[in-house]
N, C-alpha and C. Protein backbone atom coordinates (compact mmCIF):
# COMPACT_ATOMS: atom_id res chain seq x y z
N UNK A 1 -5.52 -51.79 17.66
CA UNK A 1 -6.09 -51.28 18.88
C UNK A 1 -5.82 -52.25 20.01
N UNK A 2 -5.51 -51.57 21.12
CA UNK A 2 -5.74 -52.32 22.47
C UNK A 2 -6.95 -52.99 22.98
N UNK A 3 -6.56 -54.49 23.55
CA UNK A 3 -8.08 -54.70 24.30
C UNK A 3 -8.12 -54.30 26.03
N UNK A 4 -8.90 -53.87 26.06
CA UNK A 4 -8.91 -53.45 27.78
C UNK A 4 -9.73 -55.05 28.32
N UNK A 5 -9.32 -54.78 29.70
CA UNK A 5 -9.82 -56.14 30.20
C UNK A 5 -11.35 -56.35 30.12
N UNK A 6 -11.94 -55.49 29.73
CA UNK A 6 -13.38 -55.95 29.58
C UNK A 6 -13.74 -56.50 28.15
N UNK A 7 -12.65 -56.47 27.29
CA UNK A 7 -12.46 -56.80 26.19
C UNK A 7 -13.40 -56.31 25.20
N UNK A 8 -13.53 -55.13 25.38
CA UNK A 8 -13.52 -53.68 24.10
C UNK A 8 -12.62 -53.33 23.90
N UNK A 9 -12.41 -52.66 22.89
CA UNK A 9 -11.31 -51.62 21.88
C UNK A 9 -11.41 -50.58 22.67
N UNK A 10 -9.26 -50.29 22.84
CA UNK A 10 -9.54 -49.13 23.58
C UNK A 10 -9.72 -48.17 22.78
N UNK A 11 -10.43 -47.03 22.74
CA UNK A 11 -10.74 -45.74 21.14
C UNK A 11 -10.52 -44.41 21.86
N UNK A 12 -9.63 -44.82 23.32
CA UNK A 12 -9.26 -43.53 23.71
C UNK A 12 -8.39 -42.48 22.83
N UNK A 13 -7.42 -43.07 21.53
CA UNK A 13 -6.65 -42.35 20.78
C UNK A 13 -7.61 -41.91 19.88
N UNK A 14 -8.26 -42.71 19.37
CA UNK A 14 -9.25 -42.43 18.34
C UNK A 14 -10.25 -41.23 18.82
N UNK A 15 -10.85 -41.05 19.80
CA UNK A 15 -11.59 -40.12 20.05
C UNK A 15 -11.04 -38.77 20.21
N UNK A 16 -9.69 -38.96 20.68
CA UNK A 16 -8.88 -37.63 21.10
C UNK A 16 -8.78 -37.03 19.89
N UNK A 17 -8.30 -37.70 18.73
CA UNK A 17 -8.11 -37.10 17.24
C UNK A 17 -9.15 -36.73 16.75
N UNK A 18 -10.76 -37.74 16.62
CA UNK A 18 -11.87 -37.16 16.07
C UNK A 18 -12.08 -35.40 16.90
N UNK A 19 -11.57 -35.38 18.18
CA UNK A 19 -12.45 -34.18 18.68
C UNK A 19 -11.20 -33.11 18.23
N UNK A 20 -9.95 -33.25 18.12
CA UNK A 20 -8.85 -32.29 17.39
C UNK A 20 -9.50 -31.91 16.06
N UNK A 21 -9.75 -33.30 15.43
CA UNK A 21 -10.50 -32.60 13.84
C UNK A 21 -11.46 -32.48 13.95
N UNK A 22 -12.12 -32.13 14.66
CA UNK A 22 -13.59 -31.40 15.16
C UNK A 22 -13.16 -29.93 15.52
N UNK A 23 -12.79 -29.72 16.66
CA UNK A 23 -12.23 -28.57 16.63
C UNK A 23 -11.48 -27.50 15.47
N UNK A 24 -10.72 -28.31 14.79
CA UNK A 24 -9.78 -27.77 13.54
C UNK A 24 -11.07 -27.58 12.83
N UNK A 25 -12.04 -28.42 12.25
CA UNK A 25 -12.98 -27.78 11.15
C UNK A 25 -14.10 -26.65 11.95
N UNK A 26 -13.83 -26.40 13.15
CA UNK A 26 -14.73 -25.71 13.62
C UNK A 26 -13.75 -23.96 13.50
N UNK A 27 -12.70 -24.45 13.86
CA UNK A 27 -12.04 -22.91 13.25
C UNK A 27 -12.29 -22.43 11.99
N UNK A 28 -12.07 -23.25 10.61
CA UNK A 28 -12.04 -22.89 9.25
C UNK A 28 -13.13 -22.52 9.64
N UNK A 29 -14.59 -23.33 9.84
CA UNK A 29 -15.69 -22.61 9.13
C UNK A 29 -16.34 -20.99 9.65
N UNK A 30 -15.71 -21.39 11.44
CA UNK A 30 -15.33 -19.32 11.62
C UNK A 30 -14.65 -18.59 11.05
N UNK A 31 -13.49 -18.83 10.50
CA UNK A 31 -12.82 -17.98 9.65
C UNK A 31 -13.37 -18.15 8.36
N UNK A 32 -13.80 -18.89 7.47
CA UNK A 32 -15.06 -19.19 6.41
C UNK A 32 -16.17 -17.74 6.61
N UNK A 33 -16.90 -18.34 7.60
CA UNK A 33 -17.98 -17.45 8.12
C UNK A 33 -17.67 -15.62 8.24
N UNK A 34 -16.33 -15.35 9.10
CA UNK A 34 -16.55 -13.94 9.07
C UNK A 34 -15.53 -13.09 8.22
N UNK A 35 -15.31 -13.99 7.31
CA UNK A 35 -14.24 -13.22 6.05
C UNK A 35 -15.41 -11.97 6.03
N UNK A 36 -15.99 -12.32 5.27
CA UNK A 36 -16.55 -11.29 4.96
C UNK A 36 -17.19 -10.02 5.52
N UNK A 37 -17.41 -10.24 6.99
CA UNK A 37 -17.69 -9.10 8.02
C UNK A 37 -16.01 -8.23 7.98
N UNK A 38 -15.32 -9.17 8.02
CA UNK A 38 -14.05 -8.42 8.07
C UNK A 38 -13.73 -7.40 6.48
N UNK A 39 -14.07 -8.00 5.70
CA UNK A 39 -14.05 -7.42 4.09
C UNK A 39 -14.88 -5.89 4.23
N UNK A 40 -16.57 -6.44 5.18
CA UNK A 40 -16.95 -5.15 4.99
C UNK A 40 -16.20 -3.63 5.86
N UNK A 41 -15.76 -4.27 7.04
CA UNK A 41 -15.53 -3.28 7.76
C UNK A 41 -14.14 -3.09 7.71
N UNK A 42 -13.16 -3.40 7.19
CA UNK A 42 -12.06 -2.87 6.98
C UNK A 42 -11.54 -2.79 5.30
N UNK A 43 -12.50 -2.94 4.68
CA UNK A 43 -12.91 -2.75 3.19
C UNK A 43 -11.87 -3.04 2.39
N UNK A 44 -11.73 -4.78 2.38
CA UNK A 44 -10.85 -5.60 2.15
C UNK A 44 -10.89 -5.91 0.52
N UNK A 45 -9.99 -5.92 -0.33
CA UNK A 45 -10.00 -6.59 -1.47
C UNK A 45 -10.37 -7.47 -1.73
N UNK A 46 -10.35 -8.40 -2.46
CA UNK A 46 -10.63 -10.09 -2.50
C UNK A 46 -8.77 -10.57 -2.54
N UNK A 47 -8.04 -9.76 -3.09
CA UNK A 47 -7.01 -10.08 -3.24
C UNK A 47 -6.61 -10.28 -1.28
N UNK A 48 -6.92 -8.88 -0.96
CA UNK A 48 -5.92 -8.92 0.54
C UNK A 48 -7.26 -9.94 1.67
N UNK A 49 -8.22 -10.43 0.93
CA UNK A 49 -9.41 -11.70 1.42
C UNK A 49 -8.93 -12.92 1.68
N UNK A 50 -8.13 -13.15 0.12
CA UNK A 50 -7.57 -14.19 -0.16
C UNK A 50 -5.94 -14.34 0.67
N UNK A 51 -5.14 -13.58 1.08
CA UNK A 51 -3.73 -13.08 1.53
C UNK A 51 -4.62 -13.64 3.57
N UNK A 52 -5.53 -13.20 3.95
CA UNK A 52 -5.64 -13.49 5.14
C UNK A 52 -6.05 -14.75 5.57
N UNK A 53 -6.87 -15.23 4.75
CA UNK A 53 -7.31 -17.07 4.58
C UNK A 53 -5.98 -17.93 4.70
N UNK A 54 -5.22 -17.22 3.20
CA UNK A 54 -4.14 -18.33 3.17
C UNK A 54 -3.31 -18.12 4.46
N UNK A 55 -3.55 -16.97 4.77
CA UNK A 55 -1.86 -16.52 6.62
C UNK A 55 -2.71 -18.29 7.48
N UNK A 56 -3.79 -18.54 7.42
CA UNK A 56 -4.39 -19.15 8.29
C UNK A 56 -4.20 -20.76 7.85
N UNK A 57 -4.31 -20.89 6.38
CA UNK A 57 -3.72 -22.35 5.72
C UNK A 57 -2.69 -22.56 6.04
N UNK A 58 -1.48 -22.08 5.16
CA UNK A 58 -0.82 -22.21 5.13
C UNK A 58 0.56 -22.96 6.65
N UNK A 59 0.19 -22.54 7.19
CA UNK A 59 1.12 -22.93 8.61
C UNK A 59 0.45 -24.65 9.21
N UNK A 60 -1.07 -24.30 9.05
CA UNK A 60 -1.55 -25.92 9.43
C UNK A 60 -1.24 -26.87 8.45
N UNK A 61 -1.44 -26.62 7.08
CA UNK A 61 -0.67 -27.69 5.99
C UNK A 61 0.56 -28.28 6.10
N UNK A 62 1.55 -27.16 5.89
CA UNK A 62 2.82 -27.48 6.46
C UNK A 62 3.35 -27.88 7.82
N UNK A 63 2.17 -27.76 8.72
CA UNK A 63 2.72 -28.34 10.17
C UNK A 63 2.19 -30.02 9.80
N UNK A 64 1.28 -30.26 8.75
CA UNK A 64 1.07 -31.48 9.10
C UNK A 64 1.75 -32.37 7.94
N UNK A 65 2.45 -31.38 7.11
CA UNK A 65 3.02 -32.31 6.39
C UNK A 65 4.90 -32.81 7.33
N UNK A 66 5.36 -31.64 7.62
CA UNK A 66 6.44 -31.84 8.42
C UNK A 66 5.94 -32.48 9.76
N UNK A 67 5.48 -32.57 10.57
CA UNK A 67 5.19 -33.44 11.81
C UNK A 67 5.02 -34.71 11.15
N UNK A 68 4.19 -35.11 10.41
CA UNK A 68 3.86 -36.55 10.17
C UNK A 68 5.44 -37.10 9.87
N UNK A 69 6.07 -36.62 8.94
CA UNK A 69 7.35 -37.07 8.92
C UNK A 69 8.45 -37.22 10.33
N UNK A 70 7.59 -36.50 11.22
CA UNK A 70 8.58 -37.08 12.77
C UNK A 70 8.08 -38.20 13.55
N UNK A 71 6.66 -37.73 13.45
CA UNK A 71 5.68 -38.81 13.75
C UNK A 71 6.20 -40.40 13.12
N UNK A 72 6.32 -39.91 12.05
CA UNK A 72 7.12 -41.77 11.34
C UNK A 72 8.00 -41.90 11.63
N UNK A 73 9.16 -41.19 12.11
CA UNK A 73 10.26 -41.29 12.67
C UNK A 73 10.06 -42.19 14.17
N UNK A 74 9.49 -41.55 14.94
CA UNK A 74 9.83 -41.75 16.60
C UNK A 74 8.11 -42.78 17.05
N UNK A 75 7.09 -43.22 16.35
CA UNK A 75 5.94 -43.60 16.69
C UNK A 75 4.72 -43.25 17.00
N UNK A 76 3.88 -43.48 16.59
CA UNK A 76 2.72 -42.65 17.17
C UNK A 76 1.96 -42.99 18.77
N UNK A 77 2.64 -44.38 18.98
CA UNK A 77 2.26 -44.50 20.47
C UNK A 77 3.19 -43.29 21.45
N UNK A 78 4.43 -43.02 21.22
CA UNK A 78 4.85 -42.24 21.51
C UNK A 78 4.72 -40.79 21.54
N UNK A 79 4.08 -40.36 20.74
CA UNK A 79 3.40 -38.65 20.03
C UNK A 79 2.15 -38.97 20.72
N UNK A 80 1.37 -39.73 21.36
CA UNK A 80 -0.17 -40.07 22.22
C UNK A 80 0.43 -39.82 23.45
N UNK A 81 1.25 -40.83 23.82
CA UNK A 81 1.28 -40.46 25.21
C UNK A 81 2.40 -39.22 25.59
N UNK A 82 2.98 -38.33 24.88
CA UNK A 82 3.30 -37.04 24.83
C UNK A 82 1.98 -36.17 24.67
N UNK A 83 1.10 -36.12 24.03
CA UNK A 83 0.18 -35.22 23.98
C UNK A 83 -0.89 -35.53 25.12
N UNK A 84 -1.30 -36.92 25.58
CA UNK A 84 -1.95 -36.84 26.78
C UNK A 84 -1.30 -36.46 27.87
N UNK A 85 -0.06 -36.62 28.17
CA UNK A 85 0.60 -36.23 29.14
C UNK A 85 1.11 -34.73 29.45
């Protein structure tokens, strides 16, 4: 971590990520939450339950397994100040 001149830790990166994975677990547990409103009213299988969960996994897993591998490539100070900017 950086020291800023008042000589604290800067946790500006750190906070930006806690509130991304704040946000990210705040999606699952809506899509968690209204599986089943959706099951009742379009009178969903468990099979085609399970087929709409995973449409929603599947793409964030694999985005974070392939990004991290660019991320190690090019830096993460670099991937910060691209995403704040």
């Amino acid at each position: 971590m950086t020291q800023t001149t008042s000589g604290k830790a800067d946790m500006k990166l750190f906070w930006a990520c806690f509130i991304a994975l704040v946000a990210t677990s705040f999606v699952f547990g809506v899509r968690a939450n209204t599986i089943g409103e959706l099951q009742n009213s379009f009178n969903l299988s468990e099979s085609q339950k399970g087929a709409i969960n995973g449409a929603g996994m599947w793409p964030f897993a694999l985005s974070i397994i392939f990004f991290s591998l660019i991320i190690d490539r090019i830096g993460y100070k670099t991937v910060a100040l691209f995403a704040a900017g």
